[in-house]
Structure formats: C-alpha cells, structure tokens
C-alpha atoms as a PDB file:
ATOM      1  CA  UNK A   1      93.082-126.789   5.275  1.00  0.00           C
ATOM      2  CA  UNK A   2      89.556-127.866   5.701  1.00  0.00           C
ATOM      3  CA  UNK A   3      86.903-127.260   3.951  1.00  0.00           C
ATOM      4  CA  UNK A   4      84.700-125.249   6.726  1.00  0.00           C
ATOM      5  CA  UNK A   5      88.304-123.684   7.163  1.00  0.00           C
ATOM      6  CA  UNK A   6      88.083-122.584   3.444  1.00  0.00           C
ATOM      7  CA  UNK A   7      84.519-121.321   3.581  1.00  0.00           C
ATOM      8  CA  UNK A   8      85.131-119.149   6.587  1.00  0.00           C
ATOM      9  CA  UNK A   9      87.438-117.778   4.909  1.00  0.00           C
ATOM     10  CA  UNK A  10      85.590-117.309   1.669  1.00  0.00           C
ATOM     11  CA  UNK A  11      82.632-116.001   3.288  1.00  0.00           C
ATOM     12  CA  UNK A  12      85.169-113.522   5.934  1.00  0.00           C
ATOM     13  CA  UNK A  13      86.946-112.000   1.993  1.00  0.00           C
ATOM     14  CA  UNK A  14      83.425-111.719   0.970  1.00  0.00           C
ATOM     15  CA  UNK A  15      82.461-109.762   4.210  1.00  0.00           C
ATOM     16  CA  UNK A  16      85.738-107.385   4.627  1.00  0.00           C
ATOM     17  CA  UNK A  17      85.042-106.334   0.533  1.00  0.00           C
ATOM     18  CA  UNK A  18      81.376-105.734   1.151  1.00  0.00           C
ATOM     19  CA  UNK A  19      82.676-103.262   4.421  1.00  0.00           C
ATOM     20  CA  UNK A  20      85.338-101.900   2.780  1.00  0.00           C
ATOM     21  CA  UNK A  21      83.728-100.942  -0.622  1.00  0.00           C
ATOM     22  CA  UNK A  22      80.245-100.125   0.937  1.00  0.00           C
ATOM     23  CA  UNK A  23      78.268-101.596  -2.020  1.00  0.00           C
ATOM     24  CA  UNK A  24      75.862-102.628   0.916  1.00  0.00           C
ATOM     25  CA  UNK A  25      74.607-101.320   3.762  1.00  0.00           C
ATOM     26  CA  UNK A  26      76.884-102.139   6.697  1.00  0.00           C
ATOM     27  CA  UNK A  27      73.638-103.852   8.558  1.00  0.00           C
ATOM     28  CA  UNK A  28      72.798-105.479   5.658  1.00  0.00           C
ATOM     29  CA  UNK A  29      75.832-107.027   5.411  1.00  0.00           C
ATOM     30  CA  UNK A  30      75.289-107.922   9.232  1.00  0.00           C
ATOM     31  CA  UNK A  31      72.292-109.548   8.372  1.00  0.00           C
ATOM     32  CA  UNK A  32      73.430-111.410   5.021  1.00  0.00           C
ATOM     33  CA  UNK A  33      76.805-112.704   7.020  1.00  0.00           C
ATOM     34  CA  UNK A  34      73.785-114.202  10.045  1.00  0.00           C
ATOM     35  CA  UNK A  35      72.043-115.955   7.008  1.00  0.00           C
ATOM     36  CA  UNK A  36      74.721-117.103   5.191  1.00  0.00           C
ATOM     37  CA  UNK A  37      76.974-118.628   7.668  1.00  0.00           C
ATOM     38  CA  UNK A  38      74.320-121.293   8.567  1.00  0.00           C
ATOM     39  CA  UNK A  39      73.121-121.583   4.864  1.00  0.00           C
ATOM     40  CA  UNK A  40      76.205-123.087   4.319  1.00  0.00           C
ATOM     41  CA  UNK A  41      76.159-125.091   6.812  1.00  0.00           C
ATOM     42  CA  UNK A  42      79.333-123.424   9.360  1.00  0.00           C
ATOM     43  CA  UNK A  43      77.361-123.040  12.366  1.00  0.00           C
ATOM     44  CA  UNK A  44      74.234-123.843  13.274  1.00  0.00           C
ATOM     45  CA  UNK A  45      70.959-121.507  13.693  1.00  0.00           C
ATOM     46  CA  UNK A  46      70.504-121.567  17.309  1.00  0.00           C
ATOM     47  CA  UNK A  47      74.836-120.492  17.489  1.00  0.00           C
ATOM     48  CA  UNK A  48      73.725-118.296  14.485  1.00  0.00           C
ATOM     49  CA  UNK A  49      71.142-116.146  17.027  1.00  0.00           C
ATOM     50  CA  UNK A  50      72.814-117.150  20.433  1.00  0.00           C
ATOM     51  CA  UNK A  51      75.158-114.029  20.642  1.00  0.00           C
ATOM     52  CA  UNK A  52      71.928-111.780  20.348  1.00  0.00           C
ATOM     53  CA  UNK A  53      70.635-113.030  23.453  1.00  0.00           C
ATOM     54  CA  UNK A  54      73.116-111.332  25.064  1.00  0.00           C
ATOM     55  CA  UNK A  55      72.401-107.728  27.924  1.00  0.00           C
ATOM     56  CA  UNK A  56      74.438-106.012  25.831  1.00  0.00           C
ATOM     57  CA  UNK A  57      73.796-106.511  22.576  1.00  0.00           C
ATOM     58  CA  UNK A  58      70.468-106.052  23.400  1.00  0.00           C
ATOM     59  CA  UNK A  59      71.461-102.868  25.077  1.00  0.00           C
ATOM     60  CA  UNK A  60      73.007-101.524  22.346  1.00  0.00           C
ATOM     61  CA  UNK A  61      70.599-102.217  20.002  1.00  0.00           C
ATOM     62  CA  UNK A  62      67.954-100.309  22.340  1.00  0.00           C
ATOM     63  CA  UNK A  63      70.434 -97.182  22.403  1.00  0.00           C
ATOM     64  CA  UNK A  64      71.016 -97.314  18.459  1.00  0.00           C
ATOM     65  CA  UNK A  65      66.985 -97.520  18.271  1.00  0.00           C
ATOM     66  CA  UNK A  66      66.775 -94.841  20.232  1.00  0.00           C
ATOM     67  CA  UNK A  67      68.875 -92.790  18.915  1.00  0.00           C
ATOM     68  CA  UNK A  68      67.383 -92.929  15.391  1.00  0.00           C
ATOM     69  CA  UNK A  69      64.584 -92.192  16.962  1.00  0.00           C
ATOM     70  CA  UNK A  70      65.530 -88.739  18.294  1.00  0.00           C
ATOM     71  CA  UNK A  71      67.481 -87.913  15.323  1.00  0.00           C
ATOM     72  CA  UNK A  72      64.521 -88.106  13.475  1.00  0.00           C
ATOM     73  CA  UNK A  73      62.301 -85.891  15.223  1.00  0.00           C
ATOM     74  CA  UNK A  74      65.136 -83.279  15.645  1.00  0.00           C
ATOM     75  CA  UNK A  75      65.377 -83.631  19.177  1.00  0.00           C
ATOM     76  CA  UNK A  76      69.065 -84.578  18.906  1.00  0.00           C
ATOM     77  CA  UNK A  77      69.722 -81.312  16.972  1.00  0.00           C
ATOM     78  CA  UNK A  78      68.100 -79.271  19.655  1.00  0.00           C
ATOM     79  CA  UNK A  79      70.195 -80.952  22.416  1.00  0.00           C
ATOM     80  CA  UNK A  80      73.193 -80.066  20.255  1.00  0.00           C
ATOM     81  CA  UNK A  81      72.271 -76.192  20.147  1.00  0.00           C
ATOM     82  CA  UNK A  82      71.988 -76.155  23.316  1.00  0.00           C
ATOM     83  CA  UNK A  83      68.235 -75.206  23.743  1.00  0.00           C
END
C-alpha cells in the first residue's frame, strides 16, 4: 500500500467517525475534509474546488440557502399549515 493510499484512508476513518459520532457539524466536517485533503498534499487545490463548479452543486446549494432562508422567517411553517 502506498502512502497517499494510507492517508486516504486515514483521513476517510477520520471523516466516517466525525459523521457518525457528530462531534462536528456535518458541514464543518465538509469543509475540514476540502482543507485537509490538499494540506496533505492528496489532491491538489484547483481538484480540491473543481467539483463545486459544477450546475448542480451549485443548484443545490442555492435550494439549501433558500430554504434556511424561509425556515427562518416562518414562511415554511405557514406553507405547512396550510395558510
């Protein structure tokens, strides 16, 4: 096994414990596994942020957004009552 091999896999332990206990934030842990990985030199930055430049992600970051958005000012629990 190499030694990026045995990083990844580090770093992927590291990840599933963080999700599974919840000691963190799931988008924190999002955020610390897109800092770490090219920290330690397994891929690159610009491979790091490519996948973000996709429609969808993008997408679905604008609906999450959104979202919170209405949650917060109680429109979403108004739609849910039915008013």
């Amino acid at each position: 096994m190499t030694l990026e091999m045995t990083l990844t896999m580090i770093v992927l332990v590291f990840v599933i414990v963080l999700f599974i206990f919840e000691w963190v934030r799931v988008d924190v842990v999002g955020i610390i596994m897109m800092v770490l990985l090219p920290l330690i030199g397994l891929v690159t930055p610009k491979e790091a942020f490519l996948g973000l430049s996709s429609n969808a992600v993008v997408s679905i970051m604008a609906v999450i957004i959104i979202g919170a958005g209405l949650d917060k000012t109680g429109v979403m629990n108004k739609v849910a009552e039915g008013r």
